[in-house]
Protein backbone atom coordinates (compact mmCIF):
# COMPACT_ATOMS: atom_id res chain seq x y z
CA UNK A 1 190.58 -109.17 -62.99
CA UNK A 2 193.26 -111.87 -62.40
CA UNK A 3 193.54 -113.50 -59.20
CA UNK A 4 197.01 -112.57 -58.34
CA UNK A 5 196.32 -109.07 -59.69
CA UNK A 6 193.38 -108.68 -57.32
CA UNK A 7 195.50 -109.73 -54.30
CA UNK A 8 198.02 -107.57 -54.73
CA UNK A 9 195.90 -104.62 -55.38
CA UNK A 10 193.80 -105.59 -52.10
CA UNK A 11 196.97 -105.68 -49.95
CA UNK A 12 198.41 -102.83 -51.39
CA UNK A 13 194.73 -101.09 -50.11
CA UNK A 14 195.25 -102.50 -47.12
CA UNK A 15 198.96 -100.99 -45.84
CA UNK A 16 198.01 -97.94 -47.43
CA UNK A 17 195.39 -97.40 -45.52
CA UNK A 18 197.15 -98.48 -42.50
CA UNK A 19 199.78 -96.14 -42.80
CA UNK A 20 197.33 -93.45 -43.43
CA UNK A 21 195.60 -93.74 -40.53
CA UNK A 22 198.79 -94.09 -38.47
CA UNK A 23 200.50 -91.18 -40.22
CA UNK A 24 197.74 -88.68 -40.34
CA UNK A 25 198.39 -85.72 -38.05
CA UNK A 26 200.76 -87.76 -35.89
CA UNK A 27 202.82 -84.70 -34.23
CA UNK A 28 199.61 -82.99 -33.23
CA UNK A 29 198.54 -85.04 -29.89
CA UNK A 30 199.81 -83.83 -26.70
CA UNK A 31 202.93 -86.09 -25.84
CA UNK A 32 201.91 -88.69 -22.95
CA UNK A 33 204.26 -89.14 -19.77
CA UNK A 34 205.34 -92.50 -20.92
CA UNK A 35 206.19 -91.25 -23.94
CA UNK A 36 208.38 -88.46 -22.91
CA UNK A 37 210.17 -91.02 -20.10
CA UNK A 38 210.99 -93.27 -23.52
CA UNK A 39 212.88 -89.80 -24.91
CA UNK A 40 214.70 -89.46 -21.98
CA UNK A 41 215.70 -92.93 -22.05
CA UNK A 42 216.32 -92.47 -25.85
CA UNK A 43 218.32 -89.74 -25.24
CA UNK A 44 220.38 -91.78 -22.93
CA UNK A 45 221.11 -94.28 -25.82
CA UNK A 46 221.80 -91.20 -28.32
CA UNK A 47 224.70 -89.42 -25.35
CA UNK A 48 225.93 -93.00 -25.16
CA UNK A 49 225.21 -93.71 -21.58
CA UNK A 50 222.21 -95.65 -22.00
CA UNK A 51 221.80 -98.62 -18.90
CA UNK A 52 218.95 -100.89 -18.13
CA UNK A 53 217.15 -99.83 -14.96
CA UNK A 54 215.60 -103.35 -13.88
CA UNK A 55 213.95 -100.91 -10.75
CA UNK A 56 211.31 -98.58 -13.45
CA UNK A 57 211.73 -99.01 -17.14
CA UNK A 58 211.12 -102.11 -19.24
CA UNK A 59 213.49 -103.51 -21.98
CA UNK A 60 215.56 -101.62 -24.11
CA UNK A 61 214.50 -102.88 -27.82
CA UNK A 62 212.62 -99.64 -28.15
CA UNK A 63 215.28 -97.09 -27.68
CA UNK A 64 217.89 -99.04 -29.83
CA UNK A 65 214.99 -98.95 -32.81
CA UNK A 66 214.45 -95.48 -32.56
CA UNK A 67 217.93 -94.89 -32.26
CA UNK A 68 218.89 -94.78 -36.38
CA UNK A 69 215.47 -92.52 -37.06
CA UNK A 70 216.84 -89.97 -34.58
CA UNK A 71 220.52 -89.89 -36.37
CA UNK A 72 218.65 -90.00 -39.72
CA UNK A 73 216.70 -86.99 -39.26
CA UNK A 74 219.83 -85.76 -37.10
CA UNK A 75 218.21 -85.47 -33.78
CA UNK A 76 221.00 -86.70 -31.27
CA UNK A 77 220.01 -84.75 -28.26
CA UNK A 78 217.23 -84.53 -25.42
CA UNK A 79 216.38 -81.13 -26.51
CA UNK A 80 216.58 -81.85 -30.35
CA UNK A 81 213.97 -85.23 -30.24
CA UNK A 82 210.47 -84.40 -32.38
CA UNK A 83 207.64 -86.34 -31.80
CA UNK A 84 207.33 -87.38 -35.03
CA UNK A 85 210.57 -88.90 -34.86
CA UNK A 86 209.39 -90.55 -31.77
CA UNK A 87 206.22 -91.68 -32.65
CA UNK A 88 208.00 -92.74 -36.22
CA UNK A 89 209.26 -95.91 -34.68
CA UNK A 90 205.84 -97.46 -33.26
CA UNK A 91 203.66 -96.27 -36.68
CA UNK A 92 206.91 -99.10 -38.32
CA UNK A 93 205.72 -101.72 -35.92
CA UNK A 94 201.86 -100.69 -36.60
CA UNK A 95 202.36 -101.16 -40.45
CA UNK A 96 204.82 -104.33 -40.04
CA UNK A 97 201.97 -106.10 -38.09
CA UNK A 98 199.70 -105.52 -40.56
CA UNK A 99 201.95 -107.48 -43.19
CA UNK A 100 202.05 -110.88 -40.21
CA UNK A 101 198.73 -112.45 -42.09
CA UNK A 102 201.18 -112.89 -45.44
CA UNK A 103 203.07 -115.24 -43.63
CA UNK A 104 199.32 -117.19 -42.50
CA UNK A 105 198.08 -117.37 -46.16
CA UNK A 106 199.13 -120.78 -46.41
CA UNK A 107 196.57 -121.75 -43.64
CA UNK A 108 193.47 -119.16 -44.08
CA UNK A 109 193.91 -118.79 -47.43
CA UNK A 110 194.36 -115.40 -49.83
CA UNK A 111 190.98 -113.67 -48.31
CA UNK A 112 191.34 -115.11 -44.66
CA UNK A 113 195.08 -113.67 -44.21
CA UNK A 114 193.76 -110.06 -46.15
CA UNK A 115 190.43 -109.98 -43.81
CA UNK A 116 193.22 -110.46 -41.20
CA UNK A 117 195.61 -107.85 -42.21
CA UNK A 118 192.09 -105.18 -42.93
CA UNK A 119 191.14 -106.00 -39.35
CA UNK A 120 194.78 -105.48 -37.84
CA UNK A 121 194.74 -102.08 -40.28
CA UNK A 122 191.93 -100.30 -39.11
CA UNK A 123 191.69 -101.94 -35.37
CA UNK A 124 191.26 -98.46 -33.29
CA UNK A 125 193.22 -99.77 -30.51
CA UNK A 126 196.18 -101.13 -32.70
CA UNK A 127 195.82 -97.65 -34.63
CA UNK A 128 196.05 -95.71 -31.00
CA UNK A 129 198.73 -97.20 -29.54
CA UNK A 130 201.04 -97.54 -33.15
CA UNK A 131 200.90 -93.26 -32.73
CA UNK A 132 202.18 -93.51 -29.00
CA UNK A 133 206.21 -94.13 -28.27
CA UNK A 134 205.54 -96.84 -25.87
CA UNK A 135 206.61 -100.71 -26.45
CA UNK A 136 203.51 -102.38 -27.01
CA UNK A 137 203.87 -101.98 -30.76
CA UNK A 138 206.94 -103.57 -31.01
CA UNK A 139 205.40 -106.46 -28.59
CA UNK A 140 202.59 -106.83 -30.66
CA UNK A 141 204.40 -107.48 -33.88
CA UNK A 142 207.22 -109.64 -32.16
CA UNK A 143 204.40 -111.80 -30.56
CA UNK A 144 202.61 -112.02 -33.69
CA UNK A 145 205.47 -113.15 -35.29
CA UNK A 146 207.08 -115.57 -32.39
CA UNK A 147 203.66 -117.20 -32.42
CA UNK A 148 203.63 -117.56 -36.42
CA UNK A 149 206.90 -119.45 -35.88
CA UNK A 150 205.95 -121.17 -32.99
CA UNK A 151 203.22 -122.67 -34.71
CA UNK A 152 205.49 -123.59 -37.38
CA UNK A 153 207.36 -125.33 -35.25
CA UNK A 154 204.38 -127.13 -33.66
CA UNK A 155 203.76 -128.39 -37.29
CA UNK A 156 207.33 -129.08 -38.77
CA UNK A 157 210.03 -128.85 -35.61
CA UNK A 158 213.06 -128.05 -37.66
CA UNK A 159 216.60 -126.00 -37.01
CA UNK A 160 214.90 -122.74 -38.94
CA UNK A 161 211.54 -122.51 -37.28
CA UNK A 162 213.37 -122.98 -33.92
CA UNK A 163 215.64 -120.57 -34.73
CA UNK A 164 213.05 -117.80 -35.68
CA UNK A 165 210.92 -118.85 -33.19
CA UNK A 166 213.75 -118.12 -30.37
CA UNK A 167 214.88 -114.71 -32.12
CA UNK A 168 211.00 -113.09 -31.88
CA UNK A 169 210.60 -114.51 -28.35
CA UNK A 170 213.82 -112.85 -27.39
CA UNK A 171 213.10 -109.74 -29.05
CA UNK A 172 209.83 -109.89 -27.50
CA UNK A 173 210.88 -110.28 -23.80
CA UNK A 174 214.05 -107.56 -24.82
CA UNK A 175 210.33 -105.03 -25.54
CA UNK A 176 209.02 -105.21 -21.89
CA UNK A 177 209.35 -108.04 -19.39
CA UNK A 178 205.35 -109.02 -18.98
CA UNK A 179 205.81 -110.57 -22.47
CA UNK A 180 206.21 -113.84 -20.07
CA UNK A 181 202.66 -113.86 -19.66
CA UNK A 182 202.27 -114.13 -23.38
CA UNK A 183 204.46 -116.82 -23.74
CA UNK A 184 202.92 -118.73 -20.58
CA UNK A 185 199.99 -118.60 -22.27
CA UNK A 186 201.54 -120.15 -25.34
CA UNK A 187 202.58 -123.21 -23.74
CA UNK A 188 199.57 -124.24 -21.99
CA UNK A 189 197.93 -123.54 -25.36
CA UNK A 190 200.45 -125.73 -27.03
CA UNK A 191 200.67 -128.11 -24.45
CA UNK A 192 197.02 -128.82 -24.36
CA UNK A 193 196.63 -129.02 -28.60
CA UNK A 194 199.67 -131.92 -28.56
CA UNK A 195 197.82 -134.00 -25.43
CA UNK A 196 194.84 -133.61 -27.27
CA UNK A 197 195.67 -134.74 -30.78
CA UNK A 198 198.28 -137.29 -28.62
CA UNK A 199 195.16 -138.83 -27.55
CA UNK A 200 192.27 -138.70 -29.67
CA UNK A 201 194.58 -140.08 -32.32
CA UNK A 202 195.66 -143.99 -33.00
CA UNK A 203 198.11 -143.78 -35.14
CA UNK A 204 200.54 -141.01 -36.52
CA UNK A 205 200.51 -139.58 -32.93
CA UNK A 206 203.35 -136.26 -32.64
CA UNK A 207 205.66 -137.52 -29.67
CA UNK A 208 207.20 -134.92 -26.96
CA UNK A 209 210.34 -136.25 -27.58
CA UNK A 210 209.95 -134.93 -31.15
CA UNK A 211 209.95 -131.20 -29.84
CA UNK A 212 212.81 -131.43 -27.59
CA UNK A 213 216.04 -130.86 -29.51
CA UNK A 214 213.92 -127.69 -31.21
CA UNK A 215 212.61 -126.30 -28.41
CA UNK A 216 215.80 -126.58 -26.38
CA UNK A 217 217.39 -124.35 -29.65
CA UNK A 218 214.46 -122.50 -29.71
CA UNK A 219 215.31 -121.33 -26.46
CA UNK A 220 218.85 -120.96 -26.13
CA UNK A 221 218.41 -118.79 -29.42
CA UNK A 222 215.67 -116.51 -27.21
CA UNK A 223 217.70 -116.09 -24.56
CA UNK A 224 221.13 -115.33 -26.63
CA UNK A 225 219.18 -112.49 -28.47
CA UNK A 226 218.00 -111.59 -25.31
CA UNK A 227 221.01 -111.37 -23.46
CA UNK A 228 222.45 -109.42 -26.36
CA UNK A 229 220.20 -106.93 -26.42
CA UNK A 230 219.94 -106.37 -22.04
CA UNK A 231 223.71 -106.30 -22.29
CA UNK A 232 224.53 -103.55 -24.80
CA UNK A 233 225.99 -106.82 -27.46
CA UNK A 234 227.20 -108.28 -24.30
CA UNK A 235 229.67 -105.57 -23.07
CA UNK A 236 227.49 -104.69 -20.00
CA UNK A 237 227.13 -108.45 -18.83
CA UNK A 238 225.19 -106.92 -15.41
CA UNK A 239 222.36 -106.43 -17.92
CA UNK A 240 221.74 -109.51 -18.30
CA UNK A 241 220.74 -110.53 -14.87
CA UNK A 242 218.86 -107.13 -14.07
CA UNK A 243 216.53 -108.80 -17.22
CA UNK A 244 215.58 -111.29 -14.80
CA UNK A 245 216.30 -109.66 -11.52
CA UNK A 246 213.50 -107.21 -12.91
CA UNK A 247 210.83 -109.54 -11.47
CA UNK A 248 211.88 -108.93 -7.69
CA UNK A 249 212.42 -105.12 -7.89
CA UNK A 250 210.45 -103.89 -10.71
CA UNK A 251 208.41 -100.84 -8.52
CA UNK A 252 204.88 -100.58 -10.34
CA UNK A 253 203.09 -97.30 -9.50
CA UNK A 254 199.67 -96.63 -9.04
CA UNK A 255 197.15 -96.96 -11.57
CA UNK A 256 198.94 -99.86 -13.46
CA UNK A 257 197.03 -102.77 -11.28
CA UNK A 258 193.33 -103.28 -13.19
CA UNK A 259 190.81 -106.32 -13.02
CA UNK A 260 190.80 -108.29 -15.67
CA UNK A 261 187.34 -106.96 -16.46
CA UNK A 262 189.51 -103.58 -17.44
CA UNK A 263 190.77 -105.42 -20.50
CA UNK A 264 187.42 -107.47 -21.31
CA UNK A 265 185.09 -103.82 -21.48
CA UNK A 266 188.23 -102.49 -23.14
CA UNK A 267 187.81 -104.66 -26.15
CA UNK A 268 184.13 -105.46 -26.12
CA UNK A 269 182.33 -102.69 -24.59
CA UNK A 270 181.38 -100.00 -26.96
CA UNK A 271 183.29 -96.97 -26.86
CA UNK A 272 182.41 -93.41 -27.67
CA UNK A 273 185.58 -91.02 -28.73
CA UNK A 274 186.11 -87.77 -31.18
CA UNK A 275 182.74 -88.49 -31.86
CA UNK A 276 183.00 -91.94 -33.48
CA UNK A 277 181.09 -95.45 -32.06
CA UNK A 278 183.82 -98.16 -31.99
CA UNK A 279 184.31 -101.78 -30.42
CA UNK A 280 186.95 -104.37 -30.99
CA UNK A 281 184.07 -106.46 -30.80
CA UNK A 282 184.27 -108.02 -34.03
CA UNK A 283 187.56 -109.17 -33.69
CA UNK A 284 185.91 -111.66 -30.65
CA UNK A 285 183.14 -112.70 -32.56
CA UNK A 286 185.20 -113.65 -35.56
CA UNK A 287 187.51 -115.59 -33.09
CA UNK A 288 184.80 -117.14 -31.55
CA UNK A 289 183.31 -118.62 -35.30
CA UNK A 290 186.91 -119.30 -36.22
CA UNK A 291 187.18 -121.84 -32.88
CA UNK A 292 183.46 -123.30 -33.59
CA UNK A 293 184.29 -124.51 -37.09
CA UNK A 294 187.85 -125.44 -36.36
CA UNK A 295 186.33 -127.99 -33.50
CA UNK A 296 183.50 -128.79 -36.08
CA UNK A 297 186.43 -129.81 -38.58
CA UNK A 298 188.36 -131.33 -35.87
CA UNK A 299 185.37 -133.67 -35.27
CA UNK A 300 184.24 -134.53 -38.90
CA UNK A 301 187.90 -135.47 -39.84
CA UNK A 302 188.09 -137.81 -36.45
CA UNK A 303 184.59 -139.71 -37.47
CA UNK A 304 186.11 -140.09 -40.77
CA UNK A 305 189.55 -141.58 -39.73
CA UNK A 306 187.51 -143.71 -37.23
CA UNK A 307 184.88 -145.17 -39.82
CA UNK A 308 188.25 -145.38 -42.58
CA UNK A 309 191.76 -146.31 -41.01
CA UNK A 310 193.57 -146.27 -44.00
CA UNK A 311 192.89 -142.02 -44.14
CA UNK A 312 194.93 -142.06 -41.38
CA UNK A 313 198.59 -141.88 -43.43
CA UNK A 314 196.95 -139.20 -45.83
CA UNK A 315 195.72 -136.84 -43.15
CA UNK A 316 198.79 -137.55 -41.61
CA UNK A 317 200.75 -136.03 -44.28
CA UNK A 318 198.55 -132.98 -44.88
């Protein structure tokens, strides 16, 4: 079988599969609280009264996506909402993230981005929450693809990586607010990759100044799509600074504080449900083996520029 032929059909096995699992039976789970607080707030949007509550909800990117699949199926009312129409929106986001390793093929190759995508597809937590009408969906595949472009960036800072780069993080922190934690993470990470290479490096070293005029649109662009979205396209401008006034009056209610071992034993600890064994386990173990041979690479290709300068253009340019 061709190559390209064999791609295609793997892909094409992949998103079916993922919408499969998403789709199956997706009306016939009880609907959660959070879930039936987003189709009030939905509802809101549909009456045309819809307002950001800085106080209890988080950002409004959810509603307004949901917002054409209720008119489509012409559900414009509280009482009217399914839950499949609900639950429509985040099985969209589920499926979209599964595409994000196409845009990676360039730098894990044709099997590395479909191992990615198969892993995304059938990942039970990923596959749990894309059936629930809560945010984290939508964050997931906005952070997935802010950090694509973000590393795009890193690599070539141009206008159109800036740009896309700004519209994902805005759309991210327009999902929920605690996407900040995301992105602070991002910028040690990135901070701490351009010291690094800044110093191990004699030649051909990226400069900060380089990043500057991007990063400055980068972010203007973030918070203009931001703004947009907290203000109703600007014609609530109090939305804008209940985005950020958010972090002073948000009122979180009990149960949502957990250790951080919560979230380590909910990825790597085995987990027993509807009679199925499952871990995300994997998913740490491949990262882990991904970091060990990207240091090991890192290492061999320093030696090498060491022991022959004149590599040092040609890597460069790779």
């Amino acid at each position: 079988m061709h190559h390209r032929t064999l791609v295609c059909l793997t892909w094409l096995i992949i998103i079916t599969f993922a919408g499969v699992l998403r789709l199956s039976n997706l009306e016939t789970r009880p609907l959660h609280a959070d879930e039936a607080t987003g189709a009030r707030i939905l509802s809101q949007r549909l009456a045309g009264d819809y307002q950001f509550n800085p106080n209890h909800f988080h950002g409004p990117l959810l509603s307004l996506l949901t917002e054409p699949l209720a008119r489509l199926h012409d559900e414009n009312t509280w009482q009217s909402l399914s839950i499949e129409t609900l639950r429509l929106s985040p099985v969209i986001a589920g499926i979209l993230l599964c595409l994000t390793p196409l845009l990676w093929r360039r730098v894990m190759g044709d099997y590395g981005a479909a191992l990615s995508a198969a892993l995304l597809a059938t990942s039970p937590l990923l596959v749990y929450y894309s059936r629930m009408y809560i945010h984290e969906s939508w964050l997931a595949l906005f952070g997935l693809l802010g950090l694509t472009f973000t590393y795009r960036l890193y690599k070539d800072p141009n206008i159109k990586n800036a740009l896309f780069a700004g519209i994902f993080v805005g759309c991210m922190f327009a999902t929920k607010e605690t996407s900040v934690i995301t992105l602070f993470a991002w910028i040690i990470g990135l901070v701490t990759c351009i010291s690094l290479i800044h110093l191990s490096r004699d030649s051909g070293k990226p400069k900060f100044t380089n990043y500057l005029i991007p990063a400055g649109l980068a972010s203007l662009s973030a918070l203009l799509v931001s703004a947009f979205f907290y203000s109703n396209g600007f014609r609530d401008p109090e939305g804008i600074t209940d985005a950020f006034r958010t972090y002073l009056v948000y009122e979180t209610t009990l149960g949502h504080d957990k250790p951080l071992t919560y979230y380590l034993s909910l990825l790597l600890w085995p987990k027993h449900l509807l009679g199925q064994w499952w871990t995300e386990g994997l998913v740490f173990v491949l990262a882990r083996h991904g970091v060990h041979l990207r240091c090991a690479l890192a290492q061999t290709t320093q030696r090498h520029l060491t022991n022959c300068p004149s590599l040092h253009h040609t890597t460069r340019d790779l």
